[in-house]
C-alpha atoms as a PDB file:
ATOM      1  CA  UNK A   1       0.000   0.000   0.000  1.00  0.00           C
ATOM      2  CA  UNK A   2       1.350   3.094  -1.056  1.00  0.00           C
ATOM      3  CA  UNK A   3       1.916   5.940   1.530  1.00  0.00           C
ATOM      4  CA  UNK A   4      -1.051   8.644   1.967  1.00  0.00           C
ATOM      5  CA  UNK A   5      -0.376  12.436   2.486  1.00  0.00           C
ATOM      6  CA  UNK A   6      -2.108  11.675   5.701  1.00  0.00           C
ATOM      7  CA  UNK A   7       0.408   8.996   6.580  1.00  0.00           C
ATOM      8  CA  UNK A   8       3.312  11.558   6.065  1.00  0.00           C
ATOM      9  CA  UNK A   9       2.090  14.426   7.755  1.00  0.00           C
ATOM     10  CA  UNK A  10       1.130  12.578  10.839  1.00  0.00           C
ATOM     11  CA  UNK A  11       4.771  10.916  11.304  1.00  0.00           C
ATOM     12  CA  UNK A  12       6.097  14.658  11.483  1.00  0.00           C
ATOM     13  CA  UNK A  13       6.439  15.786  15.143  1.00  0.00           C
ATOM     14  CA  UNK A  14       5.415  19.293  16.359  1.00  0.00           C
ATOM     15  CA  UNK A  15       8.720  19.925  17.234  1.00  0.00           C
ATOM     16  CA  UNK A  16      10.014  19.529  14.358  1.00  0.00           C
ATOM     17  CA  UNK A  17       8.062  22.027  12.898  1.00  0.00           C
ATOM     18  CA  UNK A  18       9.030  24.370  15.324  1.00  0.00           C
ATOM     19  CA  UNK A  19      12.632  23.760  14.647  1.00  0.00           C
ATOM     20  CA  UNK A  20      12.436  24.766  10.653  1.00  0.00           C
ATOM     21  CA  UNK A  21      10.379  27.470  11.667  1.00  0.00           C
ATOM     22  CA  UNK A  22      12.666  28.894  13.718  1.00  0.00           C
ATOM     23  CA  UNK A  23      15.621  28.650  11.697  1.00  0.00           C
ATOM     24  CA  UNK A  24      13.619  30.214   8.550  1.00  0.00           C
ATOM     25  CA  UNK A  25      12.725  33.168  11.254  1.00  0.00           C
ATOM     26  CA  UNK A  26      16.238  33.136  12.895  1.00  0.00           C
ATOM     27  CA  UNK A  27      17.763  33.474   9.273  1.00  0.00           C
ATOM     28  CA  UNK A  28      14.816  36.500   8.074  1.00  0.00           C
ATOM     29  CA  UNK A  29      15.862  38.300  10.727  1.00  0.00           C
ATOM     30  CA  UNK A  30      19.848  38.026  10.156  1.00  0.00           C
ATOM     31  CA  UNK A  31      18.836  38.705   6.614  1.00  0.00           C
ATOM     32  CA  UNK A  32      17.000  41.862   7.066  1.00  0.00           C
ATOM     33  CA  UNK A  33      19.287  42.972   9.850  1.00  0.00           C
ATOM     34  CA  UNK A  34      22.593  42.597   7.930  1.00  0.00           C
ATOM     35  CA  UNK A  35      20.902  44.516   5.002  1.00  0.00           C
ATOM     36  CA  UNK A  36      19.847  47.385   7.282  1.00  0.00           C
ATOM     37  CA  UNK A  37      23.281  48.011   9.070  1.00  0.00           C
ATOM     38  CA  UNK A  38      24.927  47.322   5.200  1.00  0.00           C
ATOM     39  CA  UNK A  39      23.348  49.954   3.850  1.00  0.00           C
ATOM     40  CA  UNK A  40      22.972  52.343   7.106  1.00  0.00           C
ATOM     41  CA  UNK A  41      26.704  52.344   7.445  1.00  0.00           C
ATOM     42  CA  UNK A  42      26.673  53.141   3.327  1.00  0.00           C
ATOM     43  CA  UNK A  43      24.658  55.815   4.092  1.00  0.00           C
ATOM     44  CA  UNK A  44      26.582  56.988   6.919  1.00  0.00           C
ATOM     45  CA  UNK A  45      29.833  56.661   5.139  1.00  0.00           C
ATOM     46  CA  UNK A  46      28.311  59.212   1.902  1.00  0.00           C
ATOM     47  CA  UNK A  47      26.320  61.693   4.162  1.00  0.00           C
ATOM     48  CA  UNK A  48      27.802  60.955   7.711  1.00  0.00           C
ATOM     49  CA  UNK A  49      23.868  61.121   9.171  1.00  0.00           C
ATOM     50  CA  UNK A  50      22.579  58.318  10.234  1.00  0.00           C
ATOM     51  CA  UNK A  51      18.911  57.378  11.564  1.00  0.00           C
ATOM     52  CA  UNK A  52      18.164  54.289  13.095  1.00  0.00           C
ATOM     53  CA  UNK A  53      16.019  51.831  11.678  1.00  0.00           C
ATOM     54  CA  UNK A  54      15.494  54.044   8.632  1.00  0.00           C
ATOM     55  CA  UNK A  55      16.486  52.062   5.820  1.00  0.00           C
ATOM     56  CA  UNK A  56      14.388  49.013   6.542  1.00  0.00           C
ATOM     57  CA  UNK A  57      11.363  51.011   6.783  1.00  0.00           C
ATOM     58  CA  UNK A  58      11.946  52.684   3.534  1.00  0.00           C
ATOM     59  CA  UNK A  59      12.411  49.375   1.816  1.00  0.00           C
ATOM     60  CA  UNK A  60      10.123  46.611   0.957  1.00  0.00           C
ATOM     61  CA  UNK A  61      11.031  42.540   1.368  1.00  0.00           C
ATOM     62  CA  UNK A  62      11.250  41.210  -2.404  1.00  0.00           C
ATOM     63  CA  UNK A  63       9.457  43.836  -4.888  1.00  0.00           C
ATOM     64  CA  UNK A  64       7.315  46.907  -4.179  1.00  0.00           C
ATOM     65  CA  UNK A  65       4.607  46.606  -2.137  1.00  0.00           C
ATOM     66  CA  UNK A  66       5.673  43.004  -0.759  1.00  0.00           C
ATOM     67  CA  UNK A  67       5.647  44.737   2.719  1.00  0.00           C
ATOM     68  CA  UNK A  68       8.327  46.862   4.764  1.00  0.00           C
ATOM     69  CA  UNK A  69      11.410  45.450   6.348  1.00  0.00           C
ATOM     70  CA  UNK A  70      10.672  46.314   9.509  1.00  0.00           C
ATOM     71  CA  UNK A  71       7.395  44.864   9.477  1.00  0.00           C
ATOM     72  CA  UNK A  72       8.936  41.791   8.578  1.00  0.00           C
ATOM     73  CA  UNK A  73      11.850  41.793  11.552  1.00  0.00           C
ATOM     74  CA  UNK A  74       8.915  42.308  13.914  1.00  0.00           C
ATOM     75  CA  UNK A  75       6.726  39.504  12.970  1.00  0.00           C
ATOM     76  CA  UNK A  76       9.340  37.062  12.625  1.00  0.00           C
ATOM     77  CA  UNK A  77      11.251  38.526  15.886  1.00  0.00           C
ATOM     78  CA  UNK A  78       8.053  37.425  17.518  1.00  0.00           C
ATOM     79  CA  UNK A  79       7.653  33.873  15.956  1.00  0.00           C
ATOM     80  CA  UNK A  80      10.874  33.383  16.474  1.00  0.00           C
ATOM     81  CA  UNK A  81      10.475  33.972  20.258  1.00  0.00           C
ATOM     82  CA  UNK A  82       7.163  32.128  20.268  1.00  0.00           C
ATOM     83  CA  UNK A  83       8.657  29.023  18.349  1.00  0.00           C
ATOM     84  CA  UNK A  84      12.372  29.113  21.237  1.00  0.00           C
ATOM     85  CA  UNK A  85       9.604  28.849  23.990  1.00  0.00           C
ATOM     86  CA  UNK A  86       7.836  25.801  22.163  1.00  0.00           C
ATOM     87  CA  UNK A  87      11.238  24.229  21.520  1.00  0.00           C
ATOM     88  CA  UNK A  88      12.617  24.901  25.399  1.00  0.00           C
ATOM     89  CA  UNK A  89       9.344  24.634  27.151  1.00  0.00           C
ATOM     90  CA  UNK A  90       9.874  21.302  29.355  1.00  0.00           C
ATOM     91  CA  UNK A  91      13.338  22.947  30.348  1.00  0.00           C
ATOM     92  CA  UNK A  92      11.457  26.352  31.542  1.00  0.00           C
ATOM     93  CA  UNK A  93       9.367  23.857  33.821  1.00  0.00           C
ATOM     94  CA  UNK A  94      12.355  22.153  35.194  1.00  0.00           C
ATOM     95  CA  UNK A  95      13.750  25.720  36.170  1.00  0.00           C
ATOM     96  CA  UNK A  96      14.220  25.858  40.264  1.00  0.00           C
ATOM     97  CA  UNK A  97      11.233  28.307  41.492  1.00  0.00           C
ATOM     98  CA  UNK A  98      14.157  30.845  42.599  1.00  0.00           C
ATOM     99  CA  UNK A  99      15.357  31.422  39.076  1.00  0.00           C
ATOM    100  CA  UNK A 100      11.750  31.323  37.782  1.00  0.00           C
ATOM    101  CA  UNK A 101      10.779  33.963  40.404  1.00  0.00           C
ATOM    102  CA  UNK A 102      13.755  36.225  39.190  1.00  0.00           C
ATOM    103  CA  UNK A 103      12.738  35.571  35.327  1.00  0.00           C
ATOM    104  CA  UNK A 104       9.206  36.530  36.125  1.00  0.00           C
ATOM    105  CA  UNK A 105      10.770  40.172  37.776  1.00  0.00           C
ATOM    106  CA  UNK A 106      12.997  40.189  34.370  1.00  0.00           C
ATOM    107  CA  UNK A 107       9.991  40.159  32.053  1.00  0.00           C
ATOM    108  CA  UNK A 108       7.817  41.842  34.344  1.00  0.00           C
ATOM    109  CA  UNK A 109      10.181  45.049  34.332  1.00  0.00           C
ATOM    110  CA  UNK A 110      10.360  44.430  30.548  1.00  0.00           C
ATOM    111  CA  UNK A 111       6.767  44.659  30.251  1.00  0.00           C
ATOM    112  CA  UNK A 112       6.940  47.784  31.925  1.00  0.00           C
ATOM    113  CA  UNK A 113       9.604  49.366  29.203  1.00  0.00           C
ATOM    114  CA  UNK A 114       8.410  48.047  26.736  1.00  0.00           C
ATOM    115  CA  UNK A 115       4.726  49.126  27.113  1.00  0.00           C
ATOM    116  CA  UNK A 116       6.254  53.005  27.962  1.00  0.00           C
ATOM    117  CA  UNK A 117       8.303  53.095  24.920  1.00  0.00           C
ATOM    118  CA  UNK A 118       5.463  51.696  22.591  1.00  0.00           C
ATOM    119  CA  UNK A 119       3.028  54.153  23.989  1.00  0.00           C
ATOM    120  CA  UNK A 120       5.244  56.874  23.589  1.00  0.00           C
ATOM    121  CA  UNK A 121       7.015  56.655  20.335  1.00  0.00           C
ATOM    122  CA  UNK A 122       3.317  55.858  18.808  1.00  0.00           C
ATOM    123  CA  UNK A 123       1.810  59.093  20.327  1.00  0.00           C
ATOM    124  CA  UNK A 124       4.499  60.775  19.262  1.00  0.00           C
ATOM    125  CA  UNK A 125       4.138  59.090  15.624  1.00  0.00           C
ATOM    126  CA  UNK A 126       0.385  59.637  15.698  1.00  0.00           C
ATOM    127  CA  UNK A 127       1.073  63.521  16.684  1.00  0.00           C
ATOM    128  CA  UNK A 128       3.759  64.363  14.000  1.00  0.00           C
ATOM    129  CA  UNK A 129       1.528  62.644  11.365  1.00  0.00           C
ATOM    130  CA  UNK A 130      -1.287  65.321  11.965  1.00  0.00           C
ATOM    131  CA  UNK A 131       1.393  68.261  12.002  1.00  0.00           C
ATOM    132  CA  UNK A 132       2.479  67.171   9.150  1.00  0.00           C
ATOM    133  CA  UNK A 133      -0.939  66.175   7.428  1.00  0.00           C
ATOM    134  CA  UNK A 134      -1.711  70.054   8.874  1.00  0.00           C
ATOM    135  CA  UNK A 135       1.364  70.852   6.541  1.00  0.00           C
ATOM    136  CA  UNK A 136       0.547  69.134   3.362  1.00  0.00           C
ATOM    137  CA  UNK A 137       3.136  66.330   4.189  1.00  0.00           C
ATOM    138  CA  UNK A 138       2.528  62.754   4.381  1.00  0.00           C
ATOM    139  CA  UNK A 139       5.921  60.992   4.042  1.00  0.00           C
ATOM    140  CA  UNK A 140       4.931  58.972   7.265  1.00  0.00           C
ATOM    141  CA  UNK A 141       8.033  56.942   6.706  1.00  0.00           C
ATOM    142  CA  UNK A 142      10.233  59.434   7.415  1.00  0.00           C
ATOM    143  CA  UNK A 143       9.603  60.744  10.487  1.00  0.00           C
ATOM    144  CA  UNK A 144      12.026  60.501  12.966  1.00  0.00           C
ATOM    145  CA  UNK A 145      12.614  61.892  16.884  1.00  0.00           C
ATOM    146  CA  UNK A 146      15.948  63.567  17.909  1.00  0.00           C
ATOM    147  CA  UNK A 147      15.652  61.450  21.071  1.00  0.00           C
ATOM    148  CA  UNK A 148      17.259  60.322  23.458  1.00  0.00           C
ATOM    149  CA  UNK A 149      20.329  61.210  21.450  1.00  0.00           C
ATOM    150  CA  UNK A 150      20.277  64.168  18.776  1.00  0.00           C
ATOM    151  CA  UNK A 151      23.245  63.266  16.662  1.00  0.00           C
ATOM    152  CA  UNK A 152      21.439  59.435  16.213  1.00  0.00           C
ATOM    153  CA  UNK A 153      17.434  60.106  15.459  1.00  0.00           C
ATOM    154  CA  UNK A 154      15.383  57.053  15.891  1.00  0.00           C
ATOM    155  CA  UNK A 155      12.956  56.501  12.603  1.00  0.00           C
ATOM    156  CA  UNK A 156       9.643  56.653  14.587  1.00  0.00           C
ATOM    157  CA  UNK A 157       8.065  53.605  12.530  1.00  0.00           C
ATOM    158  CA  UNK A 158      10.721  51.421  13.299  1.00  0.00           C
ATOM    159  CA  UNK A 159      10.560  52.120  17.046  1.00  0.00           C
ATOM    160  CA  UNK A 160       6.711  51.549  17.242  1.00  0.00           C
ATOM    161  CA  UNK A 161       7.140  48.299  15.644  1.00  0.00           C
ATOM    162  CA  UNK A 162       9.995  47.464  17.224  1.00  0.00           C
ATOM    163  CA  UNK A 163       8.737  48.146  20.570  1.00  0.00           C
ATOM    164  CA  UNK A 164       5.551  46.451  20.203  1.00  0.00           C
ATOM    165  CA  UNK A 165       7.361  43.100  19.161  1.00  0.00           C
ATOM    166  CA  UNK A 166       9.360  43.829  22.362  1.00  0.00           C
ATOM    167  CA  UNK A 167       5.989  43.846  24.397  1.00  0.00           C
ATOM    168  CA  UNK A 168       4.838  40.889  22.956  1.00  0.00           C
ATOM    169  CA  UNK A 169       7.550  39.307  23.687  1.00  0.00           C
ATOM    170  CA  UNK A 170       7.598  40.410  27.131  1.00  0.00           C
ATOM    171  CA  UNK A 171       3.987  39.547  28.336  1.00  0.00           C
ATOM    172  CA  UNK A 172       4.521  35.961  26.415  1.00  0.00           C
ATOM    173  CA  UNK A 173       7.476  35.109  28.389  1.00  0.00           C
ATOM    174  CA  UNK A 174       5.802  36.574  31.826  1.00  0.00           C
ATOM    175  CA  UNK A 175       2.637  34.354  30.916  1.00  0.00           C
ATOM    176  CA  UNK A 176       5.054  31.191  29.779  1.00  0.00           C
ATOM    177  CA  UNK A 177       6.919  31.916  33.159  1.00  0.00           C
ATOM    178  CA  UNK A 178       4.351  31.898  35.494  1.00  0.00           C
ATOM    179  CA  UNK A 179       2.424  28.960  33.346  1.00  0.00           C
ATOM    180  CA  UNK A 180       5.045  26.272  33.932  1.00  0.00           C
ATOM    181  CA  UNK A 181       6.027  27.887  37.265  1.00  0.00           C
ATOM    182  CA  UNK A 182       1.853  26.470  37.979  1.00  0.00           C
ATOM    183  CA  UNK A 183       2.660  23.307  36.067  1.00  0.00           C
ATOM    184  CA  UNK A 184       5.892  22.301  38.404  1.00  0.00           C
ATOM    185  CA  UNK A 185       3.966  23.219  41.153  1.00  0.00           C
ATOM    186  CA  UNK A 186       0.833  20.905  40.166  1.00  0.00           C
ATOM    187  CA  UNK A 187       3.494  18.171  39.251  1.00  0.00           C
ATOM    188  CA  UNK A 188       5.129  18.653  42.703  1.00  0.00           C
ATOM    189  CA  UNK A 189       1.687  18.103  44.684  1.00  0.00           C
ATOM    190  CA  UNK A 190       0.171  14.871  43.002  1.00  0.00           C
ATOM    191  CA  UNK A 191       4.059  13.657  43.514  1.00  0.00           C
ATOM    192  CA  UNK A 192       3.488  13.739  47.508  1.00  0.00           C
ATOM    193  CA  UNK A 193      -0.400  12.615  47.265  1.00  0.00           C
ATOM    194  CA  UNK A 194       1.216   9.532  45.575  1.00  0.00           C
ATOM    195  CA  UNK A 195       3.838   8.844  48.236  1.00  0.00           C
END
């Protein structure tokens, strides 16, 4: 009897699929990173400016209209996280409750940054697009904030997006912390009912 498609897709383990996933997300976001600092520090080199996260919000994946850059290093920065917890999860829930208490303050305080900063820079965005839609202007791709340093602006697209992906990242972890922290604990109590 001849193998079915049914037959090979259900002798293909979760994890597995995980594991490509991961690597095809790991290598995006080397990909699109490399390009950006490339052709930042080209840019730097011919006009000696530089603004951060610029040039992968001006340019699109494969072709025009394919999507930005940046949209693309914050979706798969996120799977990529998403698909590292899958992979490591039975070694989060092995984790002594000590270290899982301090991981839980780590992401916690993250969560806190990273929901600041992504609330800020998109006011900010969301202001400076009506001053400039006030102004006739709607380049929304180039608008950038002299902060916290002047001499290095920050493209105000790529922090948003950036910064969101960072707070996704954060409550996931917090939420995947405290989840097998429950877990271990569960395991630990129908242990003793046992003995």
């Amino acid at each position: 009897m001849s193998p079915t498609i049914q037959d090979f897709f259900s002798k293909i383990d979760s994890y597995h699929v995980y594991i490509v996933i991961f690597y095809f997300s790991a290598f995006m976001m080397l990909y699109i990173t490399t390009f950006g600092m490339y052709w930042s520090w080209v840019d730097y080199h011919n006009t000696k400016t530089i603004t951060i996260g610029e040039i992968i919000v001006k340019h699109d994946l494969f072709f025009d209209g394919s999507g930005k850059l940046v949209s693309y290093l914050a979706m798969f920065s996120v799977i990529t996280w998403f698909c590292v917890t899958k992979i490591g999860y039975k070694r989060v829930q092995n984790t002594p409750k000590i270290v899982r208490s301090v991981l839980s303050v780590i992401a916690l305080a993250l969560i806190v940054v990273a929901a600041y900063e992504f609330t800020y820079n998109f006011f900010v965005w969301g202001s400076l697009i009506t001053v400039n839609t006030i102004h006739h202007s709607m380049n929304v791709d180039e608008i950038n904030i002299s902060y916290p340093n002047p001499d290095t602006p920050w493209n105000l697209v790529f922090a948003t997006k950036m910064t969101l992906a960072a707070l996704i990242i954060a409550c996931h972890a917090f939420y995947v912390i405290q989840r097998s922290g429950k877990k271990f604990e569960s395991r630990l109590a129908t242990s003793k009912d046992k003995k």
